[in-house]
Protein backbone atom coordinates (compact mmCIF):
# COMPACT_ATOMS: atom_id res chain seq x y z
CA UNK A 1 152.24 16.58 -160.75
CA UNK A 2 155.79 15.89 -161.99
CA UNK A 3 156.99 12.63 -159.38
CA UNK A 4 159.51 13.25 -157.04
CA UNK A 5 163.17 11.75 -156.76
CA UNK A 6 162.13 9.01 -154.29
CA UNK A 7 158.65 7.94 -156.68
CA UNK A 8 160.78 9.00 -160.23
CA UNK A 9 161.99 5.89 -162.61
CA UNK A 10 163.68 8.61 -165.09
CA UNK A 11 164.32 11.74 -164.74
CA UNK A 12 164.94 14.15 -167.36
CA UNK A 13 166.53 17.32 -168.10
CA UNK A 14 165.28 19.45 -171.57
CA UNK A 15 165.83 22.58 -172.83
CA UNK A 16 162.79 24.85 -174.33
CA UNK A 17 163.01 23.95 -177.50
CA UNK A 18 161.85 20.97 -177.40
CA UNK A 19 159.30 21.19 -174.44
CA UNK A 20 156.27 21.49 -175.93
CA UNK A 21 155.74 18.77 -177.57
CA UNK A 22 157.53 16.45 -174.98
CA UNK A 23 154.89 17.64 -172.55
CA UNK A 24 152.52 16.75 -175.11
CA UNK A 25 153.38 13.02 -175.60
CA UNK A 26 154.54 12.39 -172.39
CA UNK A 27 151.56 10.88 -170.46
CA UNK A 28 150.82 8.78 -173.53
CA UNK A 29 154.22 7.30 -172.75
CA UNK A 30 153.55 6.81 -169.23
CA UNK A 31 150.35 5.53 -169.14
CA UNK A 32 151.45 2.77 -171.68
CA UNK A 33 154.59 1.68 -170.05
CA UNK A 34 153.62 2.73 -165.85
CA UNK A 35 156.83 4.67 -165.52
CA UNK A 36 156.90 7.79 -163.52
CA UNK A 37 158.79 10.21 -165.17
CA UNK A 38 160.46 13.06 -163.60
CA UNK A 39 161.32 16.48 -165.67
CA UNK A 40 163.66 19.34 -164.70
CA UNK A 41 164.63 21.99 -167.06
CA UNK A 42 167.50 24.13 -168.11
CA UNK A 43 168.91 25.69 -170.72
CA UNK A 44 170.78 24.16 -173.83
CA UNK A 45 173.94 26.43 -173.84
CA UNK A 46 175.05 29.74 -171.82
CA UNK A 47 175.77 31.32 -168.33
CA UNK A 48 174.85 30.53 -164.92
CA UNK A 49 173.25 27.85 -162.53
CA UNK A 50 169.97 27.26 -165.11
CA UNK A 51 172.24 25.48 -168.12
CA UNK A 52 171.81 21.82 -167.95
CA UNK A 53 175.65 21.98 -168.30
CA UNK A 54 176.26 23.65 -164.83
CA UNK A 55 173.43 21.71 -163.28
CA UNK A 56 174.89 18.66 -164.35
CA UNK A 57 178.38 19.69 -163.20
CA UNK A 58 176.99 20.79 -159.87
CA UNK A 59 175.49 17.19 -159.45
CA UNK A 60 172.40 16.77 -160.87
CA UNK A 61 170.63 13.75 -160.95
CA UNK A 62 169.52 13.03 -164.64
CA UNK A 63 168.92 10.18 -166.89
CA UNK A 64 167.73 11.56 -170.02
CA UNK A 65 168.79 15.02 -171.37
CA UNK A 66 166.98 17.28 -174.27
CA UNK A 67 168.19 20.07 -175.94
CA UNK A 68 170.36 21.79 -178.82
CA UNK A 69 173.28 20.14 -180.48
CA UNK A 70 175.17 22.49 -179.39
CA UNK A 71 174.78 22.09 -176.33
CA UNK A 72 175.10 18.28 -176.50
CA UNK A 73 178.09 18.97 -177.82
CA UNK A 74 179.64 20.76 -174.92
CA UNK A 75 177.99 18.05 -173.17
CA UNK A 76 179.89 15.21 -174.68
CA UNK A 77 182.85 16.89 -174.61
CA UNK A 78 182.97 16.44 -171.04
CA UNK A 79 181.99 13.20 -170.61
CA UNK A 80 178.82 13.29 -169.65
CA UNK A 81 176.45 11.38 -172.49
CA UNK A 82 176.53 7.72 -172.87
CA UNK A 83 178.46 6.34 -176.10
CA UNK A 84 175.57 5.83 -178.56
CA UNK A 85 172.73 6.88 -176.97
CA UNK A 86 172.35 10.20 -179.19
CA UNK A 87 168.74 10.46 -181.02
CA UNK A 88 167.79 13.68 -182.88
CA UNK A 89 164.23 14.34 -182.66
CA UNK A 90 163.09 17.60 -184.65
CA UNK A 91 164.14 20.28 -186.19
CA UNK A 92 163.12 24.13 -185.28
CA UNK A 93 163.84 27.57 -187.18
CA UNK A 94 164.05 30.75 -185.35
CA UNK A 95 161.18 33.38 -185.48
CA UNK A 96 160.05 36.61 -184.41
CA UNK A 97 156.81 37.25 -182.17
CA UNK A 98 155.09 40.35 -181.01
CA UNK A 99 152.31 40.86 -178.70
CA UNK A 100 149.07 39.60 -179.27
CA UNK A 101 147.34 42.90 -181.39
CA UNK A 102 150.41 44.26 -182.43
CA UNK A 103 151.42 45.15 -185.75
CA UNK A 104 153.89 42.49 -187.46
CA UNK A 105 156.71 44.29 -188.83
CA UNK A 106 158.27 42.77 -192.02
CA UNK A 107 161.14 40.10 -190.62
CA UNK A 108 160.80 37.90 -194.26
CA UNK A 109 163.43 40.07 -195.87
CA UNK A 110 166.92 40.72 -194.41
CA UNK A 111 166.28 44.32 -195.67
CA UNK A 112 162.98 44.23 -193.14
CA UNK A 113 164.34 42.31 -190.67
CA UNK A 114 166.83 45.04 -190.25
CA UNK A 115 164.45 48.05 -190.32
CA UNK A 116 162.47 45.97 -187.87
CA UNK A 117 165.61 45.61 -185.42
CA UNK A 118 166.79 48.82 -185.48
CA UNK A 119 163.34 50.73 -184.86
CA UNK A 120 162.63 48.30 -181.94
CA UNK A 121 162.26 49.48 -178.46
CA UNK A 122 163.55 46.50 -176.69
CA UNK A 123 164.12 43.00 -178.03
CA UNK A 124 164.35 40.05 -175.46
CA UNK A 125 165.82 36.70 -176.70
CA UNK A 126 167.01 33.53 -174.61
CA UNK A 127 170.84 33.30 -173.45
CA UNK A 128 171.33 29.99 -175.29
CA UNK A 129 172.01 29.01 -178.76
CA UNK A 130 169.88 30.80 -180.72
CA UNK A 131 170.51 34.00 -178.53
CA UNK A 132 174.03 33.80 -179.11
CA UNK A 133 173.95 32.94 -182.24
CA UNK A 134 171.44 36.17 -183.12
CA UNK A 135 174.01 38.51 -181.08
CA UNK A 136 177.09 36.90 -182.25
CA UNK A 137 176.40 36.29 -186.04
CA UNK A 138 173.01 38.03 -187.14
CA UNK A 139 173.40 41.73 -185.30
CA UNK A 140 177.02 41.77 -187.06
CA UNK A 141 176.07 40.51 -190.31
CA UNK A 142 173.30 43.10 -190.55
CA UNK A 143 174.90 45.96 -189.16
CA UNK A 144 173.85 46.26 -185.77
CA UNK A 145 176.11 45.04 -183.29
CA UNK A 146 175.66 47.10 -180.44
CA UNK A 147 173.06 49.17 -181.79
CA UNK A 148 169.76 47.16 -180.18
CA UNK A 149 168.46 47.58 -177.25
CA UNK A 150 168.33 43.52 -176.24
CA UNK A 151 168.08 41.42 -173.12
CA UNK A 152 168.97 38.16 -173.01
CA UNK A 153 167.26 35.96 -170.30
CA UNK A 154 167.57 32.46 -169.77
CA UNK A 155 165.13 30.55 -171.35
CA UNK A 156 163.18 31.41 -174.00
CA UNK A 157 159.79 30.60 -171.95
CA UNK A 158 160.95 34.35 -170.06
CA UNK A 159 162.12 35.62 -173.27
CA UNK A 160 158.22 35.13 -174.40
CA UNK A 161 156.75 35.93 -171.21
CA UNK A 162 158.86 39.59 -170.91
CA UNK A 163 156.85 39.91 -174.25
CA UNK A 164 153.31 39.33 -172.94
CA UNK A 165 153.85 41.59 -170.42
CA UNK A 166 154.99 44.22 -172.81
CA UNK A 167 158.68 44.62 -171.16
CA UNK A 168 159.51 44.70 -174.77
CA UNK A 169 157.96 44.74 -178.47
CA UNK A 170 159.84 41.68 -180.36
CA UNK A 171 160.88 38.20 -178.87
CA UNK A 172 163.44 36.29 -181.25
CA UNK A 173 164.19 32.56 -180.88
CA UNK A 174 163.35 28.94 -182.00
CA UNK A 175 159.78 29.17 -182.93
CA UNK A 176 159.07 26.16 -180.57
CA UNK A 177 159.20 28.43 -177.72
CA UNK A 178 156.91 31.12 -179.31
CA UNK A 179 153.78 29.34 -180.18
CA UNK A 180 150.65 28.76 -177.81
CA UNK A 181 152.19 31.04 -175.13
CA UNK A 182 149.20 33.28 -174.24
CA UNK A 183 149.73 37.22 -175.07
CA UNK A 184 151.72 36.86 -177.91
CA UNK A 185 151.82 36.32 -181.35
CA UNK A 186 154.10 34.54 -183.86
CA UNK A 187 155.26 36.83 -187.12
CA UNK A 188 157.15 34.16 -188.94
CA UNK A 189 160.90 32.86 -189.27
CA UNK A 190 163.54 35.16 -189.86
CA UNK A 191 165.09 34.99 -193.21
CA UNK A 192 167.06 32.29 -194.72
CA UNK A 193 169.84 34.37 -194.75
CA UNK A 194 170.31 34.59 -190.95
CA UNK A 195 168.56 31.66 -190.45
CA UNK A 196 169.69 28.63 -187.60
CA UNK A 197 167.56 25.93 -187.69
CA UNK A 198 168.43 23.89 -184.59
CA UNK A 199 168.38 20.42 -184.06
CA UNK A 200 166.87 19.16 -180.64
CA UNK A 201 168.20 15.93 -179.60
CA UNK A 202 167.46 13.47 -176.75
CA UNK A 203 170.88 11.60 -175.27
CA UNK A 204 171.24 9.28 -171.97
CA UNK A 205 173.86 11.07 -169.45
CA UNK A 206 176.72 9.03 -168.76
CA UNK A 207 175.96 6.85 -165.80
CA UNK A 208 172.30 6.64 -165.28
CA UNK A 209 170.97 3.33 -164.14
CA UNK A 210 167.67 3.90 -165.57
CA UNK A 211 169.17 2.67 -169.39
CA UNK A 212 165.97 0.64 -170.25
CA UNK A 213 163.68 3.08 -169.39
CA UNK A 214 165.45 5.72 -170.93
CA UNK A 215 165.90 4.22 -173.96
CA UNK A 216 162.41 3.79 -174.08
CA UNK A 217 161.51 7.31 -173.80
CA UNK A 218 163.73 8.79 -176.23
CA UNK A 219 162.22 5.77 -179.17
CA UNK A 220 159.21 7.63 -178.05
CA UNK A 221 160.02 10.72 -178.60
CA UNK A 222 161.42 9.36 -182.11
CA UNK A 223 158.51 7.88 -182.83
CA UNK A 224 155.56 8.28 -185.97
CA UNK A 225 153.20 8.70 -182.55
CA UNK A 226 155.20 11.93 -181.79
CA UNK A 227 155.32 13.37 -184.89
CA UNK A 228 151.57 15.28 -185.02
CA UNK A 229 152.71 16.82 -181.45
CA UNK A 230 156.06 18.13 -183.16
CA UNK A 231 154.49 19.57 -185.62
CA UNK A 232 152.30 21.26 -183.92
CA UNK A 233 154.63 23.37 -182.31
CA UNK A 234 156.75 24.70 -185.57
CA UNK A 235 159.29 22.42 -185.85
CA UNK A 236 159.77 19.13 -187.77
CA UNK A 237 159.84 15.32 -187.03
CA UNK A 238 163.73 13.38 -187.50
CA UNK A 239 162.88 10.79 -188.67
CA UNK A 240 164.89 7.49 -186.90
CA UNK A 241 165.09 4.46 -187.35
CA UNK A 242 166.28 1.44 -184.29
């Protein structure tokens, strides 16, 4: 059970790129150091009330955050990460996934990927950075700005599950968020030629009295001990150095 405020000694706020494998290693950092570790979620970039940005803004309580650079850009640029405190932790492409039993349509090949796209019934993506990036820079670049029928929800965890319940035929996004979710079914990463490979990265938010701790988790995170769970989940270890 994730501890509440009043038993928490960190609480932190990540983005679903990253999630897996944080969820993986977690207890292993828990059990070794007895720190109760609270975890919220939101988005790395976007609209609305479920972007760490506007939770933040709106008051949030948060020690640690995880997510794009991006986002910790926007982040930073409003004063809310602590000077410093910035460790990337993996790297993660984007890929395509269809339901589990479903053809894979050719996405390894801009001149696929675009067939793909065009003859789709509905696409669902997440409403953060690699959403925006697909809509703003991919759809144009091949063609097909306004010309796919897409939704963009606001994680990718409801950009996979739409998939699985076959409210559409292709979910696009950081692979991170596409493996192990039951019902569907990884095709591979799109093309190097429309490719984003984000960078997840763990930061301290400005403020937090919980610095120790904190710094703690994130050299966890960082660490050799994390790298099998990264891995495991499509993306790839940073390697860091204290």
């Amino acid at each position: 059970m994730t501890p509440s405020d009043q038993t928490a000694d960190l609480t932190v706020m990540i983005s679903g790129g990253f999630a897996l494998a944080y969820r993986a290693v977690l207890p292993d950092f828990e059990r070794a150091t007895g720190l109760a570790v609270r975890t919220l979620s939101g988005a790395s970039q976007g609209q609305g009330p479920r972007t760490i940005r506007h939770q933040l803004a709106h008051g949030a309580r948060v020690d640690v955050v995880i997510l794009s650079n991006e986002g910790l850009h926007e982040l930073t640029q409003d004063g809310r990460i602590a000077d410093g405190s910035a460790v990337e932790l993996a790297t993660a492409p984007l890929a395509a996934a269809v339901r589990t039993g479903a053809p894979r349509p050719p996405i390894d090949t801009v001149a696929g990927l675009t067939r793909t796209l065009a003859q789709a019934r509905h696409v669902v993506m997440p409403g953060s950075t690699s959403g925006l990036f697909i809509r703003d820079s991919v759809f144009p670049r091949l063609g097909l700005a306004g010309a796919v029928r897409v939704t963009m929800l606001p994680r990718g965890t409801d950009s996979a599950a739409a998939l699985a319940a076959g409210e559409a035929d292709l979910a696009l996004g950081p692979v991170s968020e596409l493996v192990d979710v039951p019902g569907i079914a990884v095709v591979g990463p799109l093309p190097d030629e429309v490719q984003l490979v984000q960078t997840f990265t763990a930061a301290i938010v400005a403020g937090s009295a919980a610095l120790a701790p904190a710094r703690g988790l994130i050299a966890h995170l960082a660490s050799d001990e994390a790298a099998a769970a990264i891995r495991r989940t499509g993306m790839e270890p940073v390697r860091w150095k204290a």
